[in-house]
N, C-alpha and C. Protein backbone atom coordinates (compact mmCIF):
# COMPACT_ATOMS: atom_id res chain seq x y z
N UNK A 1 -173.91 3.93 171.88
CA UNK A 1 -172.93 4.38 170.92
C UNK A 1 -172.76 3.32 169.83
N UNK A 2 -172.71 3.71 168.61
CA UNK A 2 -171.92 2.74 167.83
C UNK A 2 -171.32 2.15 167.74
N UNK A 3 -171.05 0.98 167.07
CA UNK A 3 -169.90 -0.37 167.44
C UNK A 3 -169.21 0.24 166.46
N UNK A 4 -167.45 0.45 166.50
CA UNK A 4 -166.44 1.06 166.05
C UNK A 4 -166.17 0.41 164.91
N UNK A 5 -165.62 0.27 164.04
CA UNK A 5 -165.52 -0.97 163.29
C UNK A 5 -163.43 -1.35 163.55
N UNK A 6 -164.14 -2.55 163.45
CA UNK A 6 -162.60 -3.43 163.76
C UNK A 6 -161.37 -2.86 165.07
N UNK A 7 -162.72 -2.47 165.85
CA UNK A 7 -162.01 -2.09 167.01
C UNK A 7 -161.45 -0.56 167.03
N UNK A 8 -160.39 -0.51 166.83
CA UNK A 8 -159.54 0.64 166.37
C UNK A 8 -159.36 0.46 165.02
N UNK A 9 -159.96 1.34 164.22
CA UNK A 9 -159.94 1.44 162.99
C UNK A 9 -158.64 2.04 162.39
N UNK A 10 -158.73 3.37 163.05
CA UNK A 10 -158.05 4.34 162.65
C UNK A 10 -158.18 5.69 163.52
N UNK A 11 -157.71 6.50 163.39
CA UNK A 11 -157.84 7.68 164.37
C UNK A 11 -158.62 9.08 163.60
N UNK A 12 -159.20 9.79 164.20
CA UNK A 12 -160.02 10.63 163.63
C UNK A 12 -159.29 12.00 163.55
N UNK A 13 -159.37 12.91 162.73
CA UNK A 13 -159.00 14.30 162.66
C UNK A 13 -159.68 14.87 163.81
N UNK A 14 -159.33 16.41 164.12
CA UNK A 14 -159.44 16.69 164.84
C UNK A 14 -161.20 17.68 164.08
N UNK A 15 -161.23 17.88 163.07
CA UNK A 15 -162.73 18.41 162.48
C UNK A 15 -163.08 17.33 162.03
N UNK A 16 -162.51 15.98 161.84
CA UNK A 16 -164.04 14.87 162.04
C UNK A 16 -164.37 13.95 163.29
N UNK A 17 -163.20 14.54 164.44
CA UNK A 17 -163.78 13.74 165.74
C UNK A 17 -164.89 15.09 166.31
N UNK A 18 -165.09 16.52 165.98
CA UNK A 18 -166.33 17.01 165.80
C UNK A 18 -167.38 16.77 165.42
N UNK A 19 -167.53 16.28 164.05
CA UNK A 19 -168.80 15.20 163.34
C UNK A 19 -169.46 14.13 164.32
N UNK A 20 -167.78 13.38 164.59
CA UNK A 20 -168.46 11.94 165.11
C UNK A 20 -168.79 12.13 166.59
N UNK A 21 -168.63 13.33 167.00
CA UNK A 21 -169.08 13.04 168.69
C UNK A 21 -170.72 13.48 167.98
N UNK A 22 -171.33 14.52 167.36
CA UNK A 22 -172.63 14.82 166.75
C UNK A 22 -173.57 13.23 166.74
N UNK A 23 -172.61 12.68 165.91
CA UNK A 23 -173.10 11.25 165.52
C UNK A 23 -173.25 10.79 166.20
N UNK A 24 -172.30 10.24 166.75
CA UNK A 24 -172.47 9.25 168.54
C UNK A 24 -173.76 9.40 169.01
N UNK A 25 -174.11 10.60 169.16
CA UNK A 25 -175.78 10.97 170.03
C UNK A 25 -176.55 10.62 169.17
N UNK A 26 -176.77 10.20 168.06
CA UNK A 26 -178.41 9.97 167.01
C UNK A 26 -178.72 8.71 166.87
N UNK A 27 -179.76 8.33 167.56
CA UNK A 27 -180.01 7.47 166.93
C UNK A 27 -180.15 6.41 165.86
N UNK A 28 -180.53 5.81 165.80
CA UNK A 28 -180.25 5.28 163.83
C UNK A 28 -179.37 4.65 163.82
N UNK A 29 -178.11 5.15 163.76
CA UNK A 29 -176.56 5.12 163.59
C UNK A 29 -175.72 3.87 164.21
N UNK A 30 -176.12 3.11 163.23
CA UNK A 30 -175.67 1.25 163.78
C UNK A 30 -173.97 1.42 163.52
N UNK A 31 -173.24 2.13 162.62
CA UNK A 31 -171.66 2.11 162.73
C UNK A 31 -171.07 3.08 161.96
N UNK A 32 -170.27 3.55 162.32
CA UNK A 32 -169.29 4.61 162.15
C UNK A 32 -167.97 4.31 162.14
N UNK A 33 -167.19 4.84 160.74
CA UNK A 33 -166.22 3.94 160.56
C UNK A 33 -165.22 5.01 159.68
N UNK A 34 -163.90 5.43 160.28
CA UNK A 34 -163.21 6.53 159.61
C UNK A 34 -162.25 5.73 158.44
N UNK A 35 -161.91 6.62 157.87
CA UNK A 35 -160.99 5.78 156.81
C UNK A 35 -159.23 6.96 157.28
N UNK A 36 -159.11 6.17 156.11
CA UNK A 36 -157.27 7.16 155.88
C UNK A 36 -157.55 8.51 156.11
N UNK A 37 -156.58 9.56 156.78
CA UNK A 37 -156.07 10.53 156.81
C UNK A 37 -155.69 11.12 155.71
N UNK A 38 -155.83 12.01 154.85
CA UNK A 38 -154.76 12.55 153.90
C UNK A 38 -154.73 13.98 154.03
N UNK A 39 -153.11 14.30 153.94
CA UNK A 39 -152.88 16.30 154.51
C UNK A 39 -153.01 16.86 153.10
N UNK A 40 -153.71 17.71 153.53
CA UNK A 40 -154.02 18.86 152.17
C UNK A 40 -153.51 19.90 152.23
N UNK A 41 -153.04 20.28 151.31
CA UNK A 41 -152.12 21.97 151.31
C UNK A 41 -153.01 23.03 152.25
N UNK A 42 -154.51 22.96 151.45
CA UNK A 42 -155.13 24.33 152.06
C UNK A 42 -155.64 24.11 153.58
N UNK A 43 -155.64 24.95 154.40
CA UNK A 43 -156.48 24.91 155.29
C UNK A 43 -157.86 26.12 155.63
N UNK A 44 -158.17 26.12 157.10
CA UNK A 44 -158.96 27.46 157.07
C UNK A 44 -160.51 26.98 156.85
N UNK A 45 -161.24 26.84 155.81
CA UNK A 45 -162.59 26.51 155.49
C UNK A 45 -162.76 25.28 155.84
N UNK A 46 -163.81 24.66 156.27
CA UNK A 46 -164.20 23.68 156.74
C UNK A 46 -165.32 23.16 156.15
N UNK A 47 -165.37 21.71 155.17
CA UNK A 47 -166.36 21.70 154.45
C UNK A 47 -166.85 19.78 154.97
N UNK A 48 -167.91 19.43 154.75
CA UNK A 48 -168.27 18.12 154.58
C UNK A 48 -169.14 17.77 153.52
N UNK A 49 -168.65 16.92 152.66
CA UNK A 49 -169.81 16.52 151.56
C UNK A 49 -170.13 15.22 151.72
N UNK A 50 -171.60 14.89 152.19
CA UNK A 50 -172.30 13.79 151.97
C UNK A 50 -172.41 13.12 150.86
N UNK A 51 -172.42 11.81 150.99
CA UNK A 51 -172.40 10.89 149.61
C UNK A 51 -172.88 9.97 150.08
N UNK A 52 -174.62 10.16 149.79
CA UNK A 52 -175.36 8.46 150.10
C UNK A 52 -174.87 7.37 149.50
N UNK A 53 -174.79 6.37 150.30
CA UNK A 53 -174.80 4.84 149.42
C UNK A 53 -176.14 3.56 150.00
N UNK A 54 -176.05 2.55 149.65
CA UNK A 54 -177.20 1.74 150.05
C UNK A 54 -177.09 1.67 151.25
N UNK A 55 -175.66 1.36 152.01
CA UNK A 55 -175.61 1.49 153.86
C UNK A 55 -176.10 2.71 155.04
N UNK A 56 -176.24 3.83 153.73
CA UNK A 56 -176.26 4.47 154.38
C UNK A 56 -175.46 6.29 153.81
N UNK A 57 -174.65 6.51 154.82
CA UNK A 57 -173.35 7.99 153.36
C UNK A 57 -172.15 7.89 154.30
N UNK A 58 -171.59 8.41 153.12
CA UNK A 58 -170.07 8.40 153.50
C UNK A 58 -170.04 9.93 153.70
N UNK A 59 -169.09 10.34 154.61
CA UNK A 59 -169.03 11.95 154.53
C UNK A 59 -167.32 12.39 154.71
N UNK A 60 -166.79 13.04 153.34
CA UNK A 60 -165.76 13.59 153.00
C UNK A 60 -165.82 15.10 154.14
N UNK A 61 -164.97 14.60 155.02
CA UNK A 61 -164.66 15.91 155.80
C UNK A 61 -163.33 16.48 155.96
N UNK A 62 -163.44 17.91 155.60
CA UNK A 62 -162.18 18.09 155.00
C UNK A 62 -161.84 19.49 155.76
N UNK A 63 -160.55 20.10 156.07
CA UNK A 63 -160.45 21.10 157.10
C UNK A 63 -158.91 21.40 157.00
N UNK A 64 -157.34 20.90 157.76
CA UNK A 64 -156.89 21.14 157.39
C UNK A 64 -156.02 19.51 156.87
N UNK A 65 -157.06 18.78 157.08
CA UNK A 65 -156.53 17.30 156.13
C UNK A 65 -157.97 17.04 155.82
N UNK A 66 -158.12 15.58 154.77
CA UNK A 66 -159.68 15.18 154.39
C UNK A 66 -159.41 14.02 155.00
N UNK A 67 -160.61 13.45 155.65
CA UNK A 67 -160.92 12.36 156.15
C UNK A 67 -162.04 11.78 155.50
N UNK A 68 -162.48 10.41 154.89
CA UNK A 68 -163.54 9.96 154.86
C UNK A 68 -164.20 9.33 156.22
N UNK A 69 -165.63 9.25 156.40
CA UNK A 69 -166.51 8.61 157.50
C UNK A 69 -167.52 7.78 157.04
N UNK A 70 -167.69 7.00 157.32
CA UNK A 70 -168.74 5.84 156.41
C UNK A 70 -169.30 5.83 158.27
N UNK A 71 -170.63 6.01 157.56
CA UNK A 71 -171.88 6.16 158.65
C UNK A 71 -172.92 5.23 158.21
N UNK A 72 -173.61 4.18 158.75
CA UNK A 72 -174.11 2.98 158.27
C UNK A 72 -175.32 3.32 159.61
N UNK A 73 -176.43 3.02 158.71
CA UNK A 73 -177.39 3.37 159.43
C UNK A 73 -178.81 2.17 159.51
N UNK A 74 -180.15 1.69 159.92
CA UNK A 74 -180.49 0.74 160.20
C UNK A 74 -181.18 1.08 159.03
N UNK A 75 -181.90 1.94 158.44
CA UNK A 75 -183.20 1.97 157.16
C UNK A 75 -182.12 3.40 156.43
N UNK A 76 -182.22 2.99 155.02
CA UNK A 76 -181.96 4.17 154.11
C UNK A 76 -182.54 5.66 154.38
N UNK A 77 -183.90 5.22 154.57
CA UNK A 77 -184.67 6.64 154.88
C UNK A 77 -184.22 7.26 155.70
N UNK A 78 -183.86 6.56 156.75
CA UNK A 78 -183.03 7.21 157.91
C UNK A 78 -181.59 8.26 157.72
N UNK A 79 -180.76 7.88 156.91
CA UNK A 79 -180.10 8.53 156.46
C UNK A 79 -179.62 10.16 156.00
N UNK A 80 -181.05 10.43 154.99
CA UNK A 80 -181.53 11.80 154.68
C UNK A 80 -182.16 12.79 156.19
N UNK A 81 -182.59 12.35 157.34
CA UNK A 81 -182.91 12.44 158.00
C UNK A 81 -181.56 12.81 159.34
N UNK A 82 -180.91 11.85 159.25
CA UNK A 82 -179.76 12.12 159.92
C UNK A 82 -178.48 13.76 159.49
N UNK A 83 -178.83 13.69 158.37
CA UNK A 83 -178.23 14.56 157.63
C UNK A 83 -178.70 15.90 158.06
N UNK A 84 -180.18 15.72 157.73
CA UNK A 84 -180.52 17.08 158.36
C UNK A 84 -180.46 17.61 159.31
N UNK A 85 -180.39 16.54 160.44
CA UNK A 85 -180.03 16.68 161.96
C UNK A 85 -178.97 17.34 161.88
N UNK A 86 -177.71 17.10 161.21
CA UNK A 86 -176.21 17.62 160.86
C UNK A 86 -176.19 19.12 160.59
N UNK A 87 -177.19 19.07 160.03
CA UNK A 87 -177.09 20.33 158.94
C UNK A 87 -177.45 21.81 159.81
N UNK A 88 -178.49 21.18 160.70
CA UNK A 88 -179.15 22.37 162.06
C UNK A 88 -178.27 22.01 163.32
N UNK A 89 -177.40 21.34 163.16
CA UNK A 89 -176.98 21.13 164.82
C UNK A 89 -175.95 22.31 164.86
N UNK A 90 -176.67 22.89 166.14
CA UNK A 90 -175.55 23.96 166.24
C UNK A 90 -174.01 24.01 166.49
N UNK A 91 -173.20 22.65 166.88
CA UNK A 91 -172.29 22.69 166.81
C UNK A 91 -171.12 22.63 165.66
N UNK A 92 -172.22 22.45 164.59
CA UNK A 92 -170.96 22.17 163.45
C UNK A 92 -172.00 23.18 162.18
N UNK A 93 -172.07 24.55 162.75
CA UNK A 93 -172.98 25.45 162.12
C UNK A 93 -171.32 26.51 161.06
N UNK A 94 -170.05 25.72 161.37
CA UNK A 94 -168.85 26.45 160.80
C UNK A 94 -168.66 25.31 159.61
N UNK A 95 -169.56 24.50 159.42
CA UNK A 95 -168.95 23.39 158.13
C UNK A 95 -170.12 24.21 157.20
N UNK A 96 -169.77 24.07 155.77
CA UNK A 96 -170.44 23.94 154.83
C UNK A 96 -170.95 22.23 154.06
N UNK A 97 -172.11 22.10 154.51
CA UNK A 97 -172.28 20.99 154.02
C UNK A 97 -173.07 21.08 153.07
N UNK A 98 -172.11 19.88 151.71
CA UNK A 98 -173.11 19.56 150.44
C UNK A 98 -173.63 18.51 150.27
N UNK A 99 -174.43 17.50 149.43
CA UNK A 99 -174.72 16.57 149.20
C UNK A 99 -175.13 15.84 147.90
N UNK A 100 -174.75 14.75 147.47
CA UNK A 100 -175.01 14.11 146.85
C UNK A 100 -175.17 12.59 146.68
N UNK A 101 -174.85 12.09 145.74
CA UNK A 101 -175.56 10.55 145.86
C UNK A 101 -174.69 9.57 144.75
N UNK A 102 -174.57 8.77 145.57
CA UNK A 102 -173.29 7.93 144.36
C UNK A 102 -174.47 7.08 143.53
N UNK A 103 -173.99 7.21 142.23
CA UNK A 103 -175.38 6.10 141.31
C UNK A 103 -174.38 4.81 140.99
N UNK A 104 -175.11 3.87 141.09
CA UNK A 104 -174.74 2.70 140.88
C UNK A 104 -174.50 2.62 139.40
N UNK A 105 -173.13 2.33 139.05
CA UNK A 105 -172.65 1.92 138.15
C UNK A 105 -171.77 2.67 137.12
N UNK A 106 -172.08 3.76 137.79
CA UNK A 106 -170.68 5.07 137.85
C UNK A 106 -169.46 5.05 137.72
């Protein structure tokens, strides 16, 4: 499993401790690291948008609050790869996932 970052970071939503149990099992996946909680008016749809960075992507998962997840992985290439794993795993076949790519200097 992944080393948590700073122990107890923070606590996970209940549609991104779905993601991160996915994660937990893949290989690659040197750390996983949730950020702030924030409650959103809407609920109901369940979406995640990927956002590569050089570590690796962050993934905005959002449901009936948004959570960020910073997923840090051992090679970049690995990354795009992990994603796709996400994208066919049948357990999280109720998210809509998008993707994109943060450019440096944005």
């Amino acid at each position: 499993m992944p080393k948590p970052r700073g122990r107890e970071h923070t606590s996970l939503t209940e549609t991104a401790r779905e993601v991160v149990r996915v994660l937990e099992r893949i290989p690659g996946v040197k750390m996983i690291a949730p950020g702030e909680i924030n409650v959103s008016a809407r609920g109901g749809a369940r979406f995640i948008t990927v956002v590569y960075t050089t570590a690796g992507f962050e993934m905005i998962i959002s449901g009936q609050s948004v959570q960020k997840v910073a997923v840090h992985v051992d090679t970049p290439p690995e990354a795009a790869a992990i994603v796709e794993l996400l994208v066919h795993h049948k357990k999280l076949q109720g998210f809509t996932i998008k993707e994109r790519e943060r450019k440096p200097g944005i």
